[in-house]
Protein backbone atom coordinates (compact mmCIF):
# COMPACT_ATOMS: atom_id res chain seq x y z
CA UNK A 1 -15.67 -61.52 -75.77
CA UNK A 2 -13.13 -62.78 -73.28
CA UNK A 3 -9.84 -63.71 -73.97
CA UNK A 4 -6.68 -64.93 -71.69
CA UNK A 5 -3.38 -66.62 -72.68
CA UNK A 6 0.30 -66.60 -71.64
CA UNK A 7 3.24 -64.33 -72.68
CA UNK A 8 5.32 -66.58 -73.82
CA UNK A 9 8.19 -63.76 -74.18
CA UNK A 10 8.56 -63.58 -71.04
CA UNK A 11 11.13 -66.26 -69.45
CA UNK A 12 10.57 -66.56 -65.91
CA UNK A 13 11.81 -69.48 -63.92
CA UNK A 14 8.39 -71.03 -61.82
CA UNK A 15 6.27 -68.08 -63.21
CA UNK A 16 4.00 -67.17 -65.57
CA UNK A 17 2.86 -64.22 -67.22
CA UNK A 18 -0.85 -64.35 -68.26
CA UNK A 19 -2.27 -61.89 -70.34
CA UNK A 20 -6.16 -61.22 -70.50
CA UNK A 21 -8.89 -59.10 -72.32
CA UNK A 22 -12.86 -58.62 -72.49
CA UNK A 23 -15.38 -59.01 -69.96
CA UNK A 24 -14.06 -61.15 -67.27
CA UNK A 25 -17.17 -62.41 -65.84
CA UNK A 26 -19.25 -65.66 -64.27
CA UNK A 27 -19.33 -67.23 -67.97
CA UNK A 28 -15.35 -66.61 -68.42
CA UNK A 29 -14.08 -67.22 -65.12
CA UNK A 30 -13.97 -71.02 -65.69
CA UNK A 31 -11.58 -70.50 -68.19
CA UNK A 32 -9.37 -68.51 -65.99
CA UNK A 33 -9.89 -71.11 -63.16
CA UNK A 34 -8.62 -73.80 -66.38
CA UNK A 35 -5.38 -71.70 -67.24
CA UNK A 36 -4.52 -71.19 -63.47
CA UNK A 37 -4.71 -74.93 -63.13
CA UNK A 38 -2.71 -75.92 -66.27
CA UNK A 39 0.28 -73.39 -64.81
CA UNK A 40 0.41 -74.90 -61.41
CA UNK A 41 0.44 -78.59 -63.12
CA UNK A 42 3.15 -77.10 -64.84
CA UNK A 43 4.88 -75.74 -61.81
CA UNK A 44 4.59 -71.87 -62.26
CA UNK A 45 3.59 -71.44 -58.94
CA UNK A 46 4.17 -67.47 -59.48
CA UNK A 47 1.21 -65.91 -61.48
CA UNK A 48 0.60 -62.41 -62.86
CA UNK A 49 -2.49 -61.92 -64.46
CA UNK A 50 -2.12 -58.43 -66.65
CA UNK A 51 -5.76 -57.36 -66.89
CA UNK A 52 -4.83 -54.25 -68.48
CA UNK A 53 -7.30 -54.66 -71.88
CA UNK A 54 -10.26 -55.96 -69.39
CA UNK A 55 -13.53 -53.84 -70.00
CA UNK A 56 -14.94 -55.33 -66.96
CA UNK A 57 -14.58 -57.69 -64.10
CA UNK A 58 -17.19 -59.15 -61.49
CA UNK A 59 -17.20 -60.82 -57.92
CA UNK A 60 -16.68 -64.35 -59.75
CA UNK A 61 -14.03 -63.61 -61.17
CA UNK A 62 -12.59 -61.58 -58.14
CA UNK A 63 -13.14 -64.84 -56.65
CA UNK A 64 -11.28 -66.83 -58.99
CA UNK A 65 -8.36 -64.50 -58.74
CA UNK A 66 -8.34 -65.12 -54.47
CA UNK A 67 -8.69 -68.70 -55.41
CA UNK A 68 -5.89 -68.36 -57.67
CA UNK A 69 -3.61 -66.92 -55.15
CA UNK A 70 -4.80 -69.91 -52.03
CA UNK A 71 -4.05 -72.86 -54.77
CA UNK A 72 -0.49 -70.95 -55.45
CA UNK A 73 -0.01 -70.81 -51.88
CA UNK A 74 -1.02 -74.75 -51.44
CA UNK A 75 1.22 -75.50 -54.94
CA UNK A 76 4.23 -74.64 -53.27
CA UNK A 77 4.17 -70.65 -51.36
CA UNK A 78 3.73 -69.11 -54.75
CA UNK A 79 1.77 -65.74 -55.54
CA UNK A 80 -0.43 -64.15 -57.92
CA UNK A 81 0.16 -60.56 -58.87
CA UNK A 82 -2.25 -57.93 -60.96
CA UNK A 83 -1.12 -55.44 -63.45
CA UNK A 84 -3.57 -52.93 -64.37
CA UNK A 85 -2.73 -49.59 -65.95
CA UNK A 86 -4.19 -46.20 -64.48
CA UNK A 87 -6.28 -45.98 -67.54
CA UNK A 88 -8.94 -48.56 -66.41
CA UNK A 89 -10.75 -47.47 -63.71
CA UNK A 90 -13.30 -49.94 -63.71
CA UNK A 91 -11.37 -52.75 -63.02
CA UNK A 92 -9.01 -50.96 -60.35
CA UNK A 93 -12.42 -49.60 -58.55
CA UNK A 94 -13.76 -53.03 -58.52
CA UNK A 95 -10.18 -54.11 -56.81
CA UNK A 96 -10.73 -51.18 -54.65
CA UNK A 97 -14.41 -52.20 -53.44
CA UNK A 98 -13.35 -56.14 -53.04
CA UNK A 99 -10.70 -55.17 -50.47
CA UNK A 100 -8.40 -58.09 -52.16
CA UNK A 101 -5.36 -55.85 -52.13
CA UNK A 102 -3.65 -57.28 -49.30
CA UNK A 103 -4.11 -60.45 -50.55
CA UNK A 104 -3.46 -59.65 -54.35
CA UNK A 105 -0.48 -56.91 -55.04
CA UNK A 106 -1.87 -53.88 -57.67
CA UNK A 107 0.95 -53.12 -60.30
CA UNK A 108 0.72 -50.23 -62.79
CA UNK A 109 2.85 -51.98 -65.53
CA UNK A 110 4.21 -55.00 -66.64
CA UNK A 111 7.84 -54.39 -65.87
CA UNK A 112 7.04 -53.68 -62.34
CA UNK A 113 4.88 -56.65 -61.68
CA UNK A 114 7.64 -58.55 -62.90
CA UNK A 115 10.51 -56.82 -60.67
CA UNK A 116 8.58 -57.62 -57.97
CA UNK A 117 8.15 -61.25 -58.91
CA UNK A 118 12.52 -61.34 -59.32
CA UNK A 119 12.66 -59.76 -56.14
CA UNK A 120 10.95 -62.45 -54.16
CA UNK A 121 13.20 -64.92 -51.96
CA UNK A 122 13.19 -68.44 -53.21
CA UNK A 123 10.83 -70.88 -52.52
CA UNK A 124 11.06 -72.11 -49.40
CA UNK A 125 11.19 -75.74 -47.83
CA UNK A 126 10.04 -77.75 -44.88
CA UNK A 127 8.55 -76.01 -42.06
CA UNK A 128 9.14 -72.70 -43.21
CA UNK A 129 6.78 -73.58 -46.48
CA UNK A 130 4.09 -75.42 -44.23
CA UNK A 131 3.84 -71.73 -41.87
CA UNK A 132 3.55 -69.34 -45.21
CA UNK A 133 0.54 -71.81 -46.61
CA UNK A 134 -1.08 -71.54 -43.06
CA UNK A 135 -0.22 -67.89 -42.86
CA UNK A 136 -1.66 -67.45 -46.14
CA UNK A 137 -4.82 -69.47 -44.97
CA UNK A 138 -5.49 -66.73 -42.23
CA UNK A 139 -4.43 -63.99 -44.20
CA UNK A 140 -7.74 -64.36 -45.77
CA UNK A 141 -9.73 -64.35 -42.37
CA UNK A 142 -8.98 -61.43 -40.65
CA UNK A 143 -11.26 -58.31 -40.29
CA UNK A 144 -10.39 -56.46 -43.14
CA UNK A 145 -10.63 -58.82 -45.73
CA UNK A 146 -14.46 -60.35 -45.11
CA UNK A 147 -14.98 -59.33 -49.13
CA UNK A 148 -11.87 -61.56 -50.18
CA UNK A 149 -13.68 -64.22 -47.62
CA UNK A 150 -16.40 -64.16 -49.48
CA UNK A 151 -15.18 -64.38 -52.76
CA UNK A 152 -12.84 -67.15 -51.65
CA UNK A 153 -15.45 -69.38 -50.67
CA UNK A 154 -17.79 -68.79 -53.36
CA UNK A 155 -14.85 -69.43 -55.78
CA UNK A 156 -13.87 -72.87 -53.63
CA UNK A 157 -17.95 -73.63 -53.65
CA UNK A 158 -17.90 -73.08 -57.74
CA UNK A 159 -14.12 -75.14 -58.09
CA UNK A 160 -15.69 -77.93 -55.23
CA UNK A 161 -12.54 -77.50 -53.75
CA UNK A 162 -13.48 -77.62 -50.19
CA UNK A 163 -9.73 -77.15 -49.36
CA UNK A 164 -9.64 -73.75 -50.67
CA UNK A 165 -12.19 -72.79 -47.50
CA UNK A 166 -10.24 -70.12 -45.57
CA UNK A 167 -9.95 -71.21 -41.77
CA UNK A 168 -11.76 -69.19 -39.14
CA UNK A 169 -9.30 -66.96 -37.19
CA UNK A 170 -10.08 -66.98 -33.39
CA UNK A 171 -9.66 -63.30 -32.77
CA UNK A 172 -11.23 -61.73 -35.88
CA UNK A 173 -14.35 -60.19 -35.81
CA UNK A 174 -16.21 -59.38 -38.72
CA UNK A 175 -16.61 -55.92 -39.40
CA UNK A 176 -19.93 -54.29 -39.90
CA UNK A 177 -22.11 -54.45 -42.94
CA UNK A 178 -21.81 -50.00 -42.83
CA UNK A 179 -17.10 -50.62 -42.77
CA UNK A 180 -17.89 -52.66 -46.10
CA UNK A 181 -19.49 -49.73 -47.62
């Protein structure tokens, strides 16, 4: 059984702290997809997901999570953030094996997800907002992400959000199915 809702303790300007537990796989990734929607409508742009209590996650929901993190982008240069205590290995190795870290920050607690999250400069505006959304576009295209790639674009193909489709980078070259491995 899957189960996600929001800390409501926490007070964070433009973030939200979102607490799951159970199997997050292809039949409760929609309902992740539904509460990352409802917090951008409400404009918590800044999302950390504290998958701590999850017995097990798959490439959907990987997917969802990159998907999460290109709509916070697009909602205004926002990020998504993972807690994940040292105790559950299965969930940190699938991190590890998806490759999304550079995309999605790895926190050990709580407390230190959300220290980074005050840390961050505000939000910015104009041009300098329009280059971090492009920037994080191609962050998602270079060599060593082609896992978060993937995931991206099935979780853009499963949301029909054709927007979400990470832009080809010029000089990247995909790496080799044996430096996936």
């Amino acid at each position: 059984m899957f189960f996600i809702g929001e800390d409501t303790q926490q007070e964070i300007p433009g973030a939200a702290l979102l607490v799951a537990s159970g199997e997050l796989d292809y039949t409760s990734s929609p309902l992740l997809r539904r509460q990352v929607l409802q917090q951008l409508a409400a404009a918590r742009t800044h999302l950390v997901f504290d998958l701590s209590e999850v017995t097990f996650i798959d490439s959907t929901a990987i997917g969802e999570l990159v998907g999460a993190f290109m709509r916070s982008q697009q909602a205004g240069g926002g990020s998504v953030r993972v807690v994940c205590t040292s105790h559950n290995e299965r969930v940190l190795r699938i991190f590890d094996i998806a490759g999304v870290a550079s995309l999605i920050p790895l926190h050990r607690s709580r407390e230190e997800a959300l220290l980074a999250l005050a840390t961050l400069p505000h939000t910015p505006v104009g041009s300098e907002l329009e280059r971090r959304r492009a920037d994080a576009r191609e962050c998602a295209t270079v060599a060593g992400t082609a896992v978060a790639r993937r995931y991206a674009q099935q979780a853009a193909a499963a949301a029909g959000d054709e927007e979400l489709e990470p832009r080809a980078h010029p000089q990247a070259e995909p790496p080799h199915l044996d430096e996936l491995a």
